[in-house]
C-alpha atoms as a PDB file:
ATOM      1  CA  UNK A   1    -106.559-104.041  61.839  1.00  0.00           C
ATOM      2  CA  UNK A   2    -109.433-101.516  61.224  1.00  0.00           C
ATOM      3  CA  UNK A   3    -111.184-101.280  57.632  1.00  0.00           C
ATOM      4  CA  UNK A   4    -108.110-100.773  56.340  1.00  0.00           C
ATOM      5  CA  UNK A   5    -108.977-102.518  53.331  1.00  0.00           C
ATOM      6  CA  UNK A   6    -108.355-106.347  52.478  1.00  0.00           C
ATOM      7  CA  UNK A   7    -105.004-108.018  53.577  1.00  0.00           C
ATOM      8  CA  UNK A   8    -102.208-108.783  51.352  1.00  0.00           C
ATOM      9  CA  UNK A   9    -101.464-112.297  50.596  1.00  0.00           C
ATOM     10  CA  UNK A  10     -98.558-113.875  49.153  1.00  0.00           C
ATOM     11  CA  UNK A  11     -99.190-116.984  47.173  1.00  0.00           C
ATOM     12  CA  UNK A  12     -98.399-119.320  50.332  1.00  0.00           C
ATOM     13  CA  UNK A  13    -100.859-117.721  51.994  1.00  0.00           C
ATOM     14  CA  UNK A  14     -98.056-115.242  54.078  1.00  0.00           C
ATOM     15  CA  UNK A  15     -99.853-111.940  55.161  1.00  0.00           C
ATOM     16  CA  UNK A  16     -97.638-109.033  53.773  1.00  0.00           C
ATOM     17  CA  UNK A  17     -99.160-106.184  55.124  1.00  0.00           C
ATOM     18  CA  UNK A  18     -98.843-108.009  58.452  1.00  0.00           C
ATOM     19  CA  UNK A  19     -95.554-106.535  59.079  1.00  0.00           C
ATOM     20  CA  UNK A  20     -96.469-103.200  59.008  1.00  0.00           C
ATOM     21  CA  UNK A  21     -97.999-103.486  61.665  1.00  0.00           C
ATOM     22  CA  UNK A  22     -96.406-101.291  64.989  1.00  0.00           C
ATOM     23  CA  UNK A  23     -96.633-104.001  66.859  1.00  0.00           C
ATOM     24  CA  UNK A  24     -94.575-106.634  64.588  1.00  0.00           C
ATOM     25  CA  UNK A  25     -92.357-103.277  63.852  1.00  0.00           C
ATOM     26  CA  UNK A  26     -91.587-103.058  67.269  1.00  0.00           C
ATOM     27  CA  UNK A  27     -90.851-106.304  67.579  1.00  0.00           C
ATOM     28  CA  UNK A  28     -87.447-106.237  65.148  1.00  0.00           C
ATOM     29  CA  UNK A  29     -86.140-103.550  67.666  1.00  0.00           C
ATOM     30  CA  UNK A  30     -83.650-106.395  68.618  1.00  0.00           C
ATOM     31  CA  UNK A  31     -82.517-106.938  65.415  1.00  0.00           C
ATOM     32  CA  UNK A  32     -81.621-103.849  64.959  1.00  0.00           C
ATOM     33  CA  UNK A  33     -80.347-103.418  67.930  1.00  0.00           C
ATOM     34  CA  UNK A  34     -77.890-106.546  67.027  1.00  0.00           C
ATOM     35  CA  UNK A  35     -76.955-104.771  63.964  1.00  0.00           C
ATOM     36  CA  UNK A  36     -76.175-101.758  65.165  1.00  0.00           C
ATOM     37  CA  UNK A  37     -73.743-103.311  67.908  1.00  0.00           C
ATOM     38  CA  UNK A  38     -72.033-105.335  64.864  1.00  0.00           C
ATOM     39  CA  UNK A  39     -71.168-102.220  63.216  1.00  0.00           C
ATOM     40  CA  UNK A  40     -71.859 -99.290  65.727  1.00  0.00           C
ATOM     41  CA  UNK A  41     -70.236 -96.309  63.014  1.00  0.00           C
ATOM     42  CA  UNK A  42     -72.490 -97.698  60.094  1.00  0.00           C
ATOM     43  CA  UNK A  43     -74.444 -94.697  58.952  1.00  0.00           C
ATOM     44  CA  UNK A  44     -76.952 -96.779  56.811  1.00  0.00           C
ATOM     45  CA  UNK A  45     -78.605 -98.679  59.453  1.00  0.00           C
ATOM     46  CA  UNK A  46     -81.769-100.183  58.988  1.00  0.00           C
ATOM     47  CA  UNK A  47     -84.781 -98.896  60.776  1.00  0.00           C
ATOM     48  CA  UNK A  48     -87.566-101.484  62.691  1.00  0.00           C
ATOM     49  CA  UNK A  49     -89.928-100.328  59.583  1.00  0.00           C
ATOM     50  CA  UNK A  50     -87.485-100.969  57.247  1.00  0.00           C
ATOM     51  CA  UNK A  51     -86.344-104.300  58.538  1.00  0.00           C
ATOM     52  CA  UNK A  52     -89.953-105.244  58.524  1.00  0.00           C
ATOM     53  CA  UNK A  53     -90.382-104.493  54.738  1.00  0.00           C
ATOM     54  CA  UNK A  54     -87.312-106.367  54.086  1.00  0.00           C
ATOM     55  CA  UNK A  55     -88.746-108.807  55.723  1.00  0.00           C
ATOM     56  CA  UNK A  56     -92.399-108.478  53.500  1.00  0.00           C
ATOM     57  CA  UNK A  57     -90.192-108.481  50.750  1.00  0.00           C
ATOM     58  CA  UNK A  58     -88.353-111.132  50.914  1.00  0.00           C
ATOM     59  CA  UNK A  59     -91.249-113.485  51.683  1.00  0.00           C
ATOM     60  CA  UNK A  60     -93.055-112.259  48.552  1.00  0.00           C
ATOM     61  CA  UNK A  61     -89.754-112.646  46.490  1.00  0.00           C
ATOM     62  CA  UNK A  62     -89.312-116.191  47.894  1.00  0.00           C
ATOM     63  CA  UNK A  63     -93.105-116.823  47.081  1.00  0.00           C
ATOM     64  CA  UNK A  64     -92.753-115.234  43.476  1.00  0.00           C
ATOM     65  CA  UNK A  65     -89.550-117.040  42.597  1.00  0.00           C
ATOM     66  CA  UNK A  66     -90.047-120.312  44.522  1.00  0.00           C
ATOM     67  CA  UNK A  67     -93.244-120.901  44.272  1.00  0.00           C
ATOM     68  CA  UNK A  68     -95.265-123.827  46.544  1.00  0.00           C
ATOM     69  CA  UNK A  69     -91.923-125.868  45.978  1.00  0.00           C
ATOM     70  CA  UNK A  70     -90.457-125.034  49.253  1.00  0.00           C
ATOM     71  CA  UNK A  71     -92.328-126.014  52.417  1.00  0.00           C
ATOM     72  CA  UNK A  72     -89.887-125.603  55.443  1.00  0.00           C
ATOM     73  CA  UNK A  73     -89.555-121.659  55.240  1.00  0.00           C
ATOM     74  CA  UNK A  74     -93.494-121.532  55.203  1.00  0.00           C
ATOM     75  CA  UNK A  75     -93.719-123.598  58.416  1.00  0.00           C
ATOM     76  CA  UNK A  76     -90.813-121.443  59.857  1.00  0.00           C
ATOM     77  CA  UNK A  77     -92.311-118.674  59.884  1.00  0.00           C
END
């Protein structure tokens, strides 16, 4: 990442703004893709972006409400 400025950390140490990243964004393309399959006439499907960010999000909210207490999700991911 250029000088984009510094990196967003979560309190375990997770790097938020990792996942906007194209190339991690490209990488949830089967996700959605899974999704999508699962419910082919849902007109709210997620993008790759915006599974990415739920993604972000849900690591930070994990971090902010769980604190250092849980170990295995930070080794899972």
């Amino acid at each position: 990442m250029s000088g984009s400025g510094p990196t967003r950390r979560s309190k375990s140490g997770a790097q938020i703004k990792h996942y906007d990243s194209p190339d991690v964004i490209k990488n949830f393309d089967a996700i959605r893709t899974a999704l999508q399959t699962q419910n082919p006439n849902d007109a709210s499907a997620f993008s790759n972006k915006q599974l990415a960010q739920l993604t972000a999000d849900l690591i930070k909210f994990m971090d902010q409400t769980l604190g250092r207490q849980v170990k295995c999700w930070k080794n899972c991911i």
